[in-house]
C-alpha atoms as a PDB file:
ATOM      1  CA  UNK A   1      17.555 -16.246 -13.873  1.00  0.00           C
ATOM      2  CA  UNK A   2      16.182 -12.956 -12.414  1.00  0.00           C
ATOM      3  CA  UNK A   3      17.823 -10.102 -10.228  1.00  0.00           C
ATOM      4  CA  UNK A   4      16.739  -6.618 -10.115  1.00  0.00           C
ATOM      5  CA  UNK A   5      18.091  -3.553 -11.768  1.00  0.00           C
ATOM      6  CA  UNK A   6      20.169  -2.475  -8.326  1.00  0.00           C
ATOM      7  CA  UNK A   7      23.740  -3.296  -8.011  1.00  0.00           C
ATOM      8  CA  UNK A   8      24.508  -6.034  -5.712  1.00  0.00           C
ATOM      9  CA  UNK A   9      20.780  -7.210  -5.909  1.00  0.00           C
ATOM     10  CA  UNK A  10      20.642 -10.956  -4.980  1.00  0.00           C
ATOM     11  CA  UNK A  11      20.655 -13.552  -7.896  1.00  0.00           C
ATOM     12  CA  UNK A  12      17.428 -15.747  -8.174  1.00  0.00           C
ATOM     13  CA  UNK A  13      17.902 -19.196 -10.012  1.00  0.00           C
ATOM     14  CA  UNK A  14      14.403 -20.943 -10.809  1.00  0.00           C
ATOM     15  CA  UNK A  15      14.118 -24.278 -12.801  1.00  0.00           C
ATOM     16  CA  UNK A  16      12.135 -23.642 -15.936  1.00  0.00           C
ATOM     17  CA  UNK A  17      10.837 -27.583 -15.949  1.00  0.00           C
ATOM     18  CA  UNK A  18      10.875 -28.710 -12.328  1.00  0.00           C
ATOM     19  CA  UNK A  19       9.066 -32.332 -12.970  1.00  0.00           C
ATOM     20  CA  UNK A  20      12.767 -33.252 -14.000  1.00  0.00           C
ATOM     21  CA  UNK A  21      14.204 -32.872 -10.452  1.00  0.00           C
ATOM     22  CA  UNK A  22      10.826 -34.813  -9.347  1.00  0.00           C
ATOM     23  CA  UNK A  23      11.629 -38.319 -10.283  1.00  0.00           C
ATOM     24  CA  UNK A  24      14.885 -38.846  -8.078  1.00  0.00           C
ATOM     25  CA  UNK A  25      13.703 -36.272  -5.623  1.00  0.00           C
ATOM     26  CA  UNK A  26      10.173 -37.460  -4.662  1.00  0.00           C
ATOM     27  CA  UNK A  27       8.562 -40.331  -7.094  1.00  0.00           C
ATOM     28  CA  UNK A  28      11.349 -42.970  -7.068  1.00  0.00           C
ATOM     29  CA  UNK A  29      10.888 -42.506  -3.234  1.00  0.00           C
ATOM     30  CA  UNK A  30       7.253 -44.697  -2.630  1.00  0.00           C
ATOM     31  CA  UNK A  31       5.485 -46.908  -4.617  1.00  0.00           C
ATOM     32  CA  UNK A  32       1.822 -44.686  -3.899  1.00  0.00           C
ATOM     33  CA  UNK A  33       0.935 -41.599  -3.694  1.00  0.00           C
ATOM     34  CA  UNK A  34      -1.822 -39.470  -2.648  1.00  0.00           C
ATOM     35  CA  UNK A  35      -2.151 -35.608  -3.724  1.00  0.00           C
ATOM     36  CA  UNK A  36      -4.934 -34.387  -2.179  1.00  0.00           C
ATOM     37  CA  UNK A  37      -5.835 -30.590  -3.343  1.00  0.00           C
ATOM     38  CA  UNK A  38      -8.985 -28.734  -3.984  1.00  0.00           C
ATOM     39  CA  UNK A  39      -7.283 -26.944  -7.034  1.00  0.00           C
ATOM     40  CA  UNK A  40      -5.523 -29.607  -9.429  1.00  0.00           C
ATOM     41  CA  UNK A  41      -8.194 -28.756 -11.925  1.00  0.00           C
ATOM     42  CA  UNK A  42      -6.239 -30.171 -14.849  1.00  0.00           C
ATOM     43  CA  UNK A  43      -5.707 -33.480 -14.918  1.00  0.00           C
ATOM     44  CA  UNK A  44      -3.471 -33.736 -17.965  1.00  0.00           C
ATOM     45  CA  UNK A  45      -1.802 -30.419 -17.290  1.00  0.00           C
ATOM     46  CA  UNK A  46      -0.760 -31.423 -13.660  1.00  0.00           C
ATOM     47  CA  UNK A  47       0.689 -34.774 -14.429  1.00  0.00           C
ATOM     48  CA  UNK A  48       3.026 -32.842 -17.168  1.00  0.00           C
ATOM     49  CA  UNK A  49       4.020 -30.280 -14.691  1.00  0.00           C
ATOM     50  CA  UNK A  50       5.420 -32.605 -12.310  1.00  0.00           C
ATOM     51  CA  UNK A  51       6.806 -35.567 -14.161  1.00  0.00           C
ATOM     52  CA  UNK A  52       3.639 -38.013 -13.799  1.00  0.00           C
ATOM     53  CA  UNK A  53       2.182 -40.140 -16.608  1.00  0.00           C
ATOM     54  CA  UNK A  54      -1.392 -39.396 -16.689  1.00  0.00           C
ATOM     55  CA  UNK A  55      -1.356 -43.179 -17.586  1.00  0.00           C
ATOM     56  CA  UNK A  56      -0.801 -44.194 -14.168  1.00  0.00           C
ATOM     57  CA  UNK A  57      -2.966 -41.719 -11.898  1.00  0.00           C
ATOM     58  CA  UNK A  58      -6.257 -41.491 -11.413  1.00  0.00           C
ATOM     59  CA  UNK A  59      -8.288 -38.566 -10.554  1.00  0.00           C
ATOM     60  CA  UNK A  60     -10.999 -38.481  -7.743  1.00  0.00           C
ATOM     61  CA  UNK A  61     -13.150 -36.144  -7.857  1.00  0.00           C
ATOM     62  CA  UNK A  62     -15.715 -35.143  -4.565  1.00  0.00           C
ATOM     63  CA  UNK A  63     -18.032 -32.741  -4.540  1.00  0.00           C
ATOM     64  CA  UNK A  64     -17.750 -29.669  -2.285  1.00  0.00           C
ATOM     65  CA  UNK A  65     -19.192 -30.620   1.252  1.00  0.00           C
ATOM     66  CA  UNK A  66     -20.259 -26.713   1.870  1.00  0.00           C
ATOM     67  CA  UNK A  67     -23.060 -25.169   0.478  1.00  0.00           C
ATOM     68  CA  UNK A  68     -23.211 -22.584  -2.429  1.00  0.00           C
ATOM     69  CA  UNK A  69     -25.340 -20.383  -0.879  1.00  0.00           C
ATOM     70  CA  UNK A  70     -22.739 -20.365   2.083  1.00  0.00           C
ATOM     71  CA  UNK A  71     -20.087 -19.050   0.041  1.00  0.00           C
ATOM     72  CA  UNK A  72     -21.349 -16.425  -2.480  1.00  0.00           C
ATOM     73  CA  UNK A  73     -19.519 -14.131  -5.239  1.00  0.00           C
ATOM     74  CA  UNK A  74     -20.471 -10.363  -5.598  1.00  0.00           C
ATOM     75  CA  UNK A  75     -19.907  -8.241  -8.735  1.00  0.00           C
ATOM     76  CA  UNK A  76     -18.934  -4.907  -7.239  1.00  0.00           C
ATOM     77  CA  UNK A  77     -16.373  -4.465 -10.225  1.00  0.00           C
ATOM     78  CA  UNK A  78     -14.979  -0.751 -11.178  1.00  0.00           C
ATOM     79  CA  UNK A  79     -12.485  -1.518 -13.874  1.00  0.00           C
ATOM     80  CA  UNK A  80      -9.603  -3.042 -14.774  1.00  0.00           C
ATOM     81  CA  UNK A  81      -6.738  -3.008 -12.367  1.00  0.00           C
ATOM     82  CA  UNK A  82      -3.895  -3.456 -14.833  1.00  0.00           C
ATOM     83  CA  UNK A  83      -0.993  -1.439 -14.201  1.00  0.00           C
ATOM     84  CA  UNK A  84      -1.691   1.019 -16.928  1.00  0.00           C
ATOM     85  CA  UNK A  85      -5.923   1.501 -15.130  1.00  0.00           C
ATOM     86  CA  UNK A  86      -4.630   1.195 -11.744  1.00  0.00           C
ATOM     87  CA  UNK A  87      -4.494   4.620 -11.319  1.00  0.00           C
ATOM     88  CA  UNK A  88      -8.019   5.479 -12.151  1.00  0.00           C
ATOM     89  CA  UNK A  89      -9.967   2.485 -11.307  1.00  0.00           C
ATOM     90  CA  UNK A  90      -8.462   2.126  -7.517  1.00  0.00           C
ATOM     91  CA  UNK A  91     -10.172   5.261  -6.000  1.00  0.00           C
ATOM     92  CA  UNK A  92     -13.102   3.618  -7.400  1.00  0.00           C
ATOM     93  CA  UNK A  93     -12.242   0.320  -5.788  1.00  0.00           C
ATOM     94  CA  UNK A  94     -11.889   1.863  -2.920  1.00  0.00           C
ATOM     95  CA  UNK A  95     -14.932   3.330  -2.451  1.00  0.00           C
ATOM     96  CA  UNK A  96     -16.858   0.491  -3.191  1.00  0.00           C
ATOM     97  CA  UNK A  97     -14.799  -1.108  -0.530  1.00  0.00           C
ATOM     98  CA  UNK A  98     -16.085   1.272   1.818  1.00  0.00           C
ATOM     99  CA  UNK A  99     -19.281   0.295   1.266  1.00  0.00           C
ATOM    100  CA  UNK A 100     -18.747  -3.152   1.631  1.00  0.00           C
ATOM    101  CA  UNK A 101     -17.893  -1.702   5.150  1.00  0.00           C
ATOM    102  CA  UNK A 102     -20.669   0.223   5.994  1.00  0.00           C
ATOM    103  CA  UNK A 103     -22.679  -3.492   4.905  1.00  0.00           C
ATOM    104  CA  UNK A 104     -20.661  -4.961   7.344  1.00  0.00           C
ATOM    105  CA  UNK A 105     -19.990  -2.781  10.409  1.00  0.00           C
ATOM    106  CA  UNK A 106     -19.626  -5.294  12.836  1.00  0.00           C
ATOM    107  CA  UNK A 107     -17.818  -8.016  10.964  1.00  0.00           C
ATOM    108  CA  UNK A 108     -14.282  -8.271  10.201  1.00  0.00           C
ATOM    109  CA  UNK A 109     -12.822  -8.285   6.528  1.00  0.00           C
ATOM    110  CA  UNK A 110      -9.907  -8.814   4.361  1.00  0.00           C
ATOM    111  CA  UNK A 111      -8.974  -7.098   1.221  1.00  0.00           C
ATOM    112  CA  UNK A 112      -6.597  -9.306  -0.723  1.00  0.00           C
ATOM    113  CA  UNK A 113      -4.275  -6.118  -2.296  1.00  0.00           C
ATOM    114  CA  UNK A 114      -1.995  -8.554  -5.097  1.00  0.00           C
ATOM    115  CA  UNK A 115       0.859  -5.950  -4.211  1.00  0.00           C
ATOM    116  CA  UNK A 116       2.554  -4.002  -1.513  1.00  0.00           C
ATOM    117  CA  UNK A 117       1.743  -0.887  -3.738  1.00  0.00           C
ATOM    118  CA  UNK A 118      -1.602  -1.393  -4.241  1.00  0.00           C
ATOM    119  CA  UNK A 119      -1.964  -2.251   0.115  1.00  0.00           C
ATOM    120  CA  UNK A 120       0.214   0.868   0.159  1.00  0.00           C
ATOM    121  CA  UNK A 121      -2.064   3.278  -1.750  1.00  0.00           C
ATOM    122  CA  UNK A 122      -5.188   1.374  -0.759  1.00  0.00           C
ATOM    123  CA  UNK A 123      -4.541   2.592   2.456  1.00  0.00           C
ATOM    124  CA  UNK A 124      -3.851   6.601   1.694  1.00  0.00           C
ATOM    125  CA  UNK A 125      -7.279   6.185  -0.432  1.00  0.00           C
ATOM    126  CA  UNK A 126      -9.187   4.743   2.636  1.00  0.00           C
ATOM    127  CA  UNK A 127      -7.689   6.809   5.186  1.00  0.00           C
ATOM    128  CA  UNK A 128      -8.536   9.655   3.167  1.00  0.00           C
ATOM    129  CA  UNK A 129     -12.328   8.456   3.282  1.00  0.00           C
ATOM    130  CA  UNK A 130     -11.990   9.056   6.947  1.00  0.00           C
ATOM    131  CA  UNK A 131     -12.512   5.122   7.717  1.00  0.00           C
ATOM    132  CA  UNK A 132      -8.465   4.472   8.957  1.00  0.00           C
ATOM    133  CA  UNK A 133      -9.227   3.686  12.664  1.00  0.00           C
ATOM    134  CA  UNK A 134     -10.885   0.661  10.847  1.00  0.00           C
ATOM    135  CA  UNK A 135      -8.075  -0.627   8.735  1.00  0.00           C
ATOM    136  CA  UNK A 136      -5.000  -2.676   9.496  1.00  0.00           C
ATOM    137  CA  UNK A 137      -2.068  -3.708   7.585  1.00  0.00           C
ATOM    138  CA  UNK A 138       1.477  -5.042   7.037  1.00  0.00           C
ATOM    139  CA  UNK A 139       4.873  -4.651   5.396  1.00  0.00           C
ATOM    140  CA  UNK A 140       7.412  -7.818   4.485  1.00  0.00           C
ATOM    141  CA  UNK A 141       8.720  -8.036   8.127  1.00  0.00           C
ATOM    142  CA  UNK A 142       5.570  -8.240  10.450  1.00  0.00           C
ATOM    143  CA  UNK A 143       3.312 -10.413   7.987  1.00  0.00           C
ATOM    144  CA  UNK A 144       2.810 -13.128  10.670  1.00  0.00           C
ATOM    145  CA  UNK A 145       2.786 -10.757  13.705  1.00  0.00           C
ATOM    146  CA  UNK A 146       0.187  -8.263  12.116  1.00  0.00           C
ATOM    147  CA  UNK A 147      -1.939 -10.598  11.446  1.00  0.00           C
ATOM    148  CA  UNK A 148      -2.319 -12.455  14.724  1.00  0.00           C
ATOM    149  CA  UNK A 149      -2.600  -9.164  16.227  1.00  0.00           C
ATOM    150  CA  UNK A 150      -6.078  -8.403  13.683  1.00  0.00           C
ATOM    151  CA  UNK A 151      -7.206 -11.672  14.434  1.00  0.00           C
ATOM    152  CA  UNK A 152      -7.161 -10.937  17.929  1.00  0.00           C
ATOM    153  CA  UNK A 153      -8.307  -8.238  18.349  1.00  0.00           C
ATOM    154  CA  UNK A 154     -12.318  -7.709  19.104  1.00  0.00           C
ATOM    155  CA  UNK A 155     -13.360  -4.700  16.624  1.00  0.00           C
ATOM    156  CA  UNK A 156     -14.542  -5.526  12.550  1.00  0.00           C
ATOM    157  CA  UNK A 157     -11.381  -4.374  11.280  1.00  0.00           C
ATOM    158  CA  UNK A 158     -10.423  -4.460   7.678  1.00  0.00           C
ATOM    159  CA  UNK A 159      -7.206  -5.722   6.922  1.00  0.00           C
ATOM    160  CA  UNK A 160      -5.188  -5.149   3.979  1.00  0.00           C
ATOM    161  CA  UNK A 161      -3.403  -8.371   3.354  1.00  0.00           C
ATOM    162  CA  UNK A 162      -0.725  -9.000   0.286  1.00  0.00           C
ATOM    163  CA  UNK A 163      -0.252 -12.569  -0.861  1.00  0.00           C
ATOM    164  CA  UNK A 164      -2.858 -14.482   1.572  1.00  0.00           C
ATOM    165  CA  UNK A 165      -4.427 -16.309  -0.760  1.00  0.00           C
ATOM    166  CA  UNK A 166      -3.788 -19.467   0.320  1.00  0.00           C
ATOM    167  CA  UNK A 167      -2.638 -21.676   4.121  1.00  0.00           C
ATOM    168  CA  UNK A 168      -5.233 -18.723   5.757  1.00  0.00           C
ATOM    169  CA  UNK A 169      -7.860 -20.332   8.091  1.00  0.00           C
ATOM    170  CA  UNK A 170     -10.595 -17.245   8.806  1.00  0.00           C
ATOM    171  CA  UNK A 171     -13.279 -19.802   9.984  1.00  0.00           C
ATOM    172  CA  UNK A 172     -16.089 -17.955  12.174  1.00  0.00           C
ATOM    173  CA  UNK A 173     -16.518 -14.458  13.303  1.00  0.00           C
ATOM    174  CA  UNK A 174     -12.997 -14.204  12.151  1.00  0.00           C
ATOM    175  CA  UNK A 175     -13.509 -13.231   9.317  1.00  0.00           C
ATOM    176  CA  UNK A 176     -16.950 -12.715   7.319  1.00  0.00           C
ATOM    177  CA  UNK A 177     -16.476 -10.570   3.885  1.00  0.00           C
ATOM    178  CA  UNK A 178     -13.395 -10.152   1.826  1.00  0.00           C
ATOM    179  CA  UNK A 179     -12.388  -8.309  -1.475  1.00  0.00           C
ATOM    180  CA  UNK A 180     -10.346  -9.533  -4.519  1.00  0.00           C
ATOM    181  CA  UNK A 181      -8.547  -6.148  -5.203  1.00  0.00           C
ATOM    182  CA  UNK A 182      -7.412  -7.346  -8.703  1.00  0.00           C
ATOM    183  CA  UNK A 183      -7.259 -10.848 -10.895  1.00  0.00           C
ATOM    184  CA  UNK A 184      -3.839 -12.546  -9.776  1.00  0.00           C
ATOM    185  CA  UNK A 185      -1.835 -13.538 -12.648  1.00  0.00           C
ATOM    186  CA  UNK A 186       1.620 -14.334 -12.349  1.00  0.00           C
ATOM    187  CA  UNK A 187       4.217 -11.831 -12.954  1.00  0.00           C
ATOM    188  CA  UNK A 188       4.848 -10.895 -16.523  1.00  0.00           C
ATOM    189  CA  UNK A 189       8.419  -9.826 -15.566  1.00  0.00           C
ATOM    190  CA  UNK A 190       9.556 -12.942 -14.060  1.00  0.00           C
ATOM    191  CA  UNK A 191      11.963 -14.271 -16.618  1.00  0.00           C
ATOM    192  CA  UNK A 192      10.056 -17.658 -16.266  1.00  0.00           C
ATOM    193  CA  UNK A 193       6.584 -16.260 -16.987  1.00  0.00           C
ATOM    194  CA  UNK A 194       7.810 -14.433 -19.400  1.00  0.00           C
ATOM    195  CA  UNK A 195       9.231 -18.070 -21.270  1.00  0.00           C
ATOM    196  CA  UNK A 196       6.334 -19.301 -20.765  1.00  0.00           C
ATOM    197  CA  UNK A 197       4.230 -16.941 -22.326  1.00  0.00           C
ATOM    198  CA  UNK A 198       6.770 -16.573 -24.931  1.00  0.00           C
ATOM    199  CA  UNK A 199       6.079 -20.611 -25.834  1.00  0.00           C
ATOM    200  CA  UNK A 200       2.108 -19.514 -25.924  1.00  0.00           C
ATOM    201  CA  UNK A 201       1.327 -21.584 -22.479  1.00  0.00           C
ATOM    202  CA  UNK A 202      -1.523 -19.167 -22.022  1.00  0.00           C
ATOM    203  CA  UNK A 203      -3.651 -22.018 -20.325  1.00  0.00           C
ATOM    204  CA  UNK A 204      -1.375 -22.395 -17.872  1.00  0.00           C
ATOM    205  CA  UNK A 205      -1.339 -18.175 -17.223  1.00  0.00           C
ATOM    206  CA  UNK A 206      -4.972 -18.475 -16.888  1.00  0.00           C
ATOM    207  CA  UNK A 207      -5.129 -21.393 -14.761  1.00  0.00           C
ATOM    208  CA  UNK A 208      -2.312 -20.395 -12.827  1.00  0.00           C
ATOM    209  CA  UNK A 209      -4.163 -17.170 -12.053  1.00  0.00           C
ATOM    210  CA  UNK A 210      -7.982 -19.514 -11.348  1.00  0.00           C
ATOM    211  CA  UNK A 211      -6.353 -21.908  -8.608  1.00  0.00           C
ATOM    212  CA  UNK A 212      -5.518 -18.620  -6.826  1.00  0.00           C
ATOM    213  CA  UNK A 213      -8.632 -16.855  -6.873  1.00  0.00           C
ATOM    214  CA  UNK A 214     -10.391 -20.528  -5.409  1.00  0.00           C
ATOM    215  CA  UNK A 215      -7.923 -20.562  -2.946  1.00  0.00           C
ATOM    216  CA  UNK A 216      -8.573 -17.134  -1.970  1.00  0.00           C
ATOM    217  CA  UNK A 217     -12.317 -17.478  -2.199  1.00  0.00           C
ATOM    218  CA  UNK A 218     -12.084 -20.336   0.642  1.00  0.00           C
ATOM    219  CA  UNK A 219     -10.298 -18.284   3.033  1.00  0.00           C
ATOM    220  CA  UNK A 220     -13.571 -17.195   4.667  1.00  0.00           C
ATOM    221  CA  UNK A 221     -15.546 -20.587   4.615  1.00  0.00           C
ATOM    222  CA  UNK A 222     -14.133 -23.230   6.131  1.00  0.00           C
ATOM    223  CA  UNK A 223     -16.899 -25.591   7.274  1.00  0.00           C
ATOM    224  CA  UNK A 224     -20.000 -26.921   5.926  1.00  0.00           C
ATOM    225  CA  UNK A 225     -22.084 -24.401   8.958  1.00  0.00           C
ATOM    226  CA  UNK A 226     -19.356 -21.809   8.023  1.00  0.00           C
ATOM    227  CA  UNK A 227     -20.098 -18.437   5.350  1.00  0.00           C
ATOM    228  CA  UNK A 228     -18.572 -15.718   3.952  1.00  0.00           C
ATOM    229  CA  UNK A 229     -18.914 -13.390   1.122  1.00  0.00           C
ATOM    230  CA  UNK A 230     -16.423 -12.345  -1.474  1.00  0.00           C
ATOM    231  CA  UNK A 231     -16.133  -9.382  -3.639  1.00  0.00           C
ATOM    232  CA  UNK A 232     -14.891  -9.234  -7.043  1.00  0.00           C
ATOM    233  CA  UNK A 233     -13.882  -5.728  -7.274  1.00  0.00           C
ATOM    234  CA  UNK A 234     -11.150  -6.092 -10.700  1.00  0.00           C
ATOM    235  CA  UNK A 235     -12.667  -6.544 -13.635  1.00  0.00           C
ATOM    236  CA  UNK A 236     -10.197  -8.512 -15.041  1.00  0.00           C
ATOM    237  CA  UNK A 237     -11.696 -11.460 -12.619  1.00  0.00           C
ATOM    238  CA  UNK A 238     -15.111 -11.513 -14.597  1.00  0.00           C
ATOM    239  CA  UNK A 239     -12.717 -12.067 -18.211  1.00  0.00           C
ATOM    240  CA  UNK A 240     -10.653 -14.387 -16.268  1.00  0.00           C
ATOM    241  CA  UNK A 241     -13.750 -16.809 -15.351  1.00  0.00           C
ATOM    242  CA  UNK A 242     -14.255 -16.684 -18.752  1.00  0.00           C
ATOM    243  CA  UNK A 243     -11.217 -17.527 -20.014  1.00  0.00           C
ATOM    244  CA  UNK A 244     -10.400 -20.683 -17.652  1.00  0.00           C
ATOM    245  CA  UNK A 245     -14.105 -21.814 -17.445  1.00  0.00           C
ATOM    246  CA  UNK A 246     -12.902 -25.656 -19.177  1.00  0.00           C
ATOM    247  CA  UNK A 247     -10.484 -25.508 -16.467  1.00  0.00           C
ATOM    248  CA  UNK A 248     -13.091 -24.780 -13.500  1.00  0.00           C
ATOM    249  CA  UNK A 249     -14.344 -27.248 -11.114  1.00  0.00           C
ATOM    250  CA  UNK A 250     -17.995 -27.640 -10.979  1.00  0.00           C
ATOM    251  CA  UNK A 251     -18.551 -26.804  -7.361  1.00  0.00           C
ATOM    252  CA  UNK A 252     -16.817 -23.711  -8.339  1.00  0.00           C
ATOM    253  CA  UNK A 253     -18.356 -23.046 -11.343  1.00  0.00           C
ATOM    254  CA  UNK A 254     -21.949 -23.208  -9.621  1.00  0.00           C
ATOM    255  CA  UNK A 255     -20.586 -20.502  -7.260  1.00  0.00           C
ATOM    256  CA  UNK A 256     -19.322 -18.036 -10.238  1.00  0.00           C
ATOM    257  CA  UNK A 257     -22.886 -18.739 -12.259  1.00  0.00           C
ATOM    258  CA  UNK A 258     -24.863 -17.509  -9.067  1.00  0.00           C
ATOM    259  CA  UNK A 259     -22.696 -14.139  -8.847  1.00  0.00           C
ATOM    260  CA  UNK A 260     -24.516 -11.018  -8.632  1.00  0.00           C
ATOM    261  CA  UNK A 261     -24.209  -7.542  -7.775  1.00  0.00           C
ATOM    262  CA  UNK A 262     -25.139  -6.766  -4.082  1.00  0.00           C
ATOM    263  CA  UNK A 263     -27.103  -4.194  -2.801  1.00  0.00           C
ATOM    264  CA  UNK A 264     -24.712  -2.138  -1.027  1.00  0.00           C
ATOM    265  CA  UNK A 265     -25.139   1.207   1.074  1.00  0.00           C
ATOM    266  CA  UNK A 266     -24.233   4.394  -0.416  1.00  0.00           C
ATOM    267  CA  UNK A 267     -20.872   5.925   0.301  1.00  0.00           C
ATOM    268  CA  UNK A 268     -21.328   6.296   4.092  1.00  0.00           C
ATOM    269  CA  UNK A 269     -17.566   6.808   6.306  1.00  0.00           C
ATOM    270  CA  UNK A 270     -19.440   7.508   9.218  1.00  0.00           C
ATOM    271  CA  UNK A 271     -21.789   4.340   8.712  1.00  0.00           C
ATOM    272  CA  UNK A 272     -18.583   2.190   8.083  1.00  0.00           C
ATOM    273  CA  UNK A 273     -17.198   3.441  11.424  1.00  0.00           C
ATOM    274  CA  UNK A 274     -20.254   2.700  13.659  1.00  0.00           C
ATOM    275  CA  UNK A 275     -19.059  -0.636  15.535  1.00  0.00           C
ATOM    276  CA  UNK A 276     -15.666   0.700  15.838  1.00  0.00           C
ATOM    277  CA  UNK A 277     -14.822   1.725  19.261  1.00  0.00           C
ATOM    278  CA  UNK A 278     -13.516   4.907  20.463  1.00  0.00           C
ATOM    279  CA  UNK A 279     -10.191   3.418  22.016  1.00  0.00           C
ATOM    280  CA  UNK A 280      -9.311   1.928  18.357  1.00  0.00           C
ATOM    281  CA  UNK A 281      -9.890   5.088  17.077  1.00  0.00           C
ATOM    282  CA  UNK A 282      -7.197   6.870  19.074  1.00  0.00           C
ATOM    283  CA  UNK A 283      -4.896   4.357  18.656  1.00  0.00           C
ATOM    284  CA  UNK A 284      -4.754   4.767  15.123  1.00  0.00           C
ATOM    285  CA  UNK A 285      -4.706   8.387  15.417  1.00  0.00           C
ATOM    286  CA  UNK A 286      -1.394   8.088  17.602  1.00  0.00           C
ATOM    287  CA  UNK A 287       0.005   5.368  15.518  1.00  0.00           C
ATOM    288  CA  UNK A 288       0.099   7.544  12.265  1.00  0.00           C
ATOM    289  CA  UNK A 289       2.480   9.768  13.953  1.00  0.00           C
ATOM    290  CA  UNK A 290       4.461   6.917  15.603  1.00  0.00           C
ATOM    291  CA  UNK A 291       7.365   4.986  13.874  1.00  0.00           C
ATOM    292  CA  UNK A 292       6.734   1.640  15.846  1.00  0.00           C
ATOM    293  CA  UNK A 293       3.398   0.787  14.050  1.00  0.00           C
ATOM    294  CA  UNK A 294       4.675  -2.002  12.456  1.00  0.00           C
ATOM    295  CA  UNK A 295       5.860  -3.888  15.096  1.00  0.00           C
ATOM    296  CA  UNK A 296       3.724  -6.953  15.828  1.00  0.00           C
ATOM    297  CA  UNK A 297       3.385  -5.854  19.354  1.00  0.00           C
ATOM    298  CA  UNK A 298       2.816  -2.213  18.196  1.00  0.00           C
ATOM    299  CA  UNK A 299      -1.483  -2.927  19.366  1.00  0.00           C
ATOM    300  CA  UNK A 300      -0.009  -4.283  23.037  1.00  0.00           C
ATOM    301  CA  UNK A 301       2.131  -0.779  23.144  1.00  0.00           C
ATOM    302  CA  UNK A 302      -0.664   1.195  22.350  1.00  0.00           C
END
């Protein structure tokens, strides 16, 4: 049971062992089943999560259809983005993103922020670097209708996303480079976690964490002719590939064993802003000043 420290904040009531709601709910409701996912990754593990006797599944594995070299990892890492580094290893992050941007000038990007205060202050930090007519973002309410607007429109923006790991589809020129802003482990201060962790299920924290850097990784590739490149830009993601390696698929781990550090242009604004067209540029001058720049229709107004 969670709720936050406010009065009148809403009660949440999670299910410590969900397989035990599974049987009645969803197994004792077909005689086969197929569970198709690219991020099971433990056989043994899985089964106990939801209820199933490894006994009576099997486990098919296929190889990945798309090329390595399609899909490569960068090591552009500054530090560790734990809450008590944040503060010091973001600027840092920050600049290296914008040099990811001046490598990319005419290709659209994602930055996959972990948390609405890291988007938040990512934002200040790149704005301050003079390259904010090239960045978009979105609060709790316009998720959906921020995003459709970015992938519409026609100039290499950079948008600062928060929990779009996974159910993304960026195939194409919609998206060519993205960043892992920090390793995603669940939530220490989720009363559940926190059990968890409490009982030592540290293989499950680090797994937990691995299935959603893969699923963010294949946000930018989605087809054997697709590519796109991903950043590692936490440091925490480098221990974390350590730490879960027994856990890693082999299609995976090929991609993490041919990470390397790019060659990226030096800290350039002006370079990062070259494809970006004047009329974006006013509009996000205006739109600082403007208390409509959230709304999903807040580019059509504009």
């Amino acid at each position: 049971v969670d709720q936050a420290d406010s009065e009148g904040a809403p009660v949440t009531i999670k299910p410590m062992n969900p397989e035990r709601y599974l049987k009645h709910t969803v197994w004792d409701r077909g005689n086969r089943f197929a569970l198709l996912s690219a991020t099971i990754l433990n056989k043994p593990a899985f089964c106990r999560n939801v209820g199933l006797n490894p006994a009576d599944v099997a486990l098919v594995e296929v190889g990945h259809t798309f090329p390595v070299e399609n899909r490569p990892l960068y090591d552009i890492t500054q530090g560790k983005m734990t809450y008590d580094h944040r503060e010091e290893t973001l600027p840092k992050v920050a600049r290296a993103i914008v040099r990811a941007m001046a490598h990319h000038p005419d290709e659209k990007g994602l930055v996959h922020c972990h948390s609405y205060a890291i988007q938040e202050r990512l934002d200040e930090l790149l704005t301050d670097f003079g390259v904010g007519p090239r960045v978009r973002g979105h609060d709790k309410e316009d998720r959906d209708g921020a995003l459709s607007a970015w992938k519409r429109s026609d100039n290499p923006e950079l948008f600062l996303s928060v929990k779009m790991e996974e159910a993304l589809d960026l195939e194409g020129a919609l998206c060519r480079w993205q960043v892992l802003c920090k390793a995603p482990y669940p939530n220490t201060r989720d009363s559940r976690v926190a059990r968890r962790l409490e009982d030592g299920q540290w293989a499950w924290y680090y797994r937990t964490a691995l299935r959603t850097v893969i699923q963010a990784c294949g946000r930018v590739v989605r087809a054997p002719d697709d590519y796109g490149a991903t950043y590692l830009a936490d440091a925490s993601l480098l221990d974390l590939f350590e730490r879960a390696r027994t856990d890693m698929p082999d299609w995976f781990a090929a991609q993490v064993d041919r990470c390397s550090a790019p060659e990226l242009p030096e800290f350039a604004p002006d370079r990062a802003l070259s494809a970006v067209s004047a009329g974006t540029k006013r509009r996000h001058d205006r739109s600082r000043s403007r208390s409509s720049d959230s709304h999903p229709l807040s580019d059509v107004w504009d």
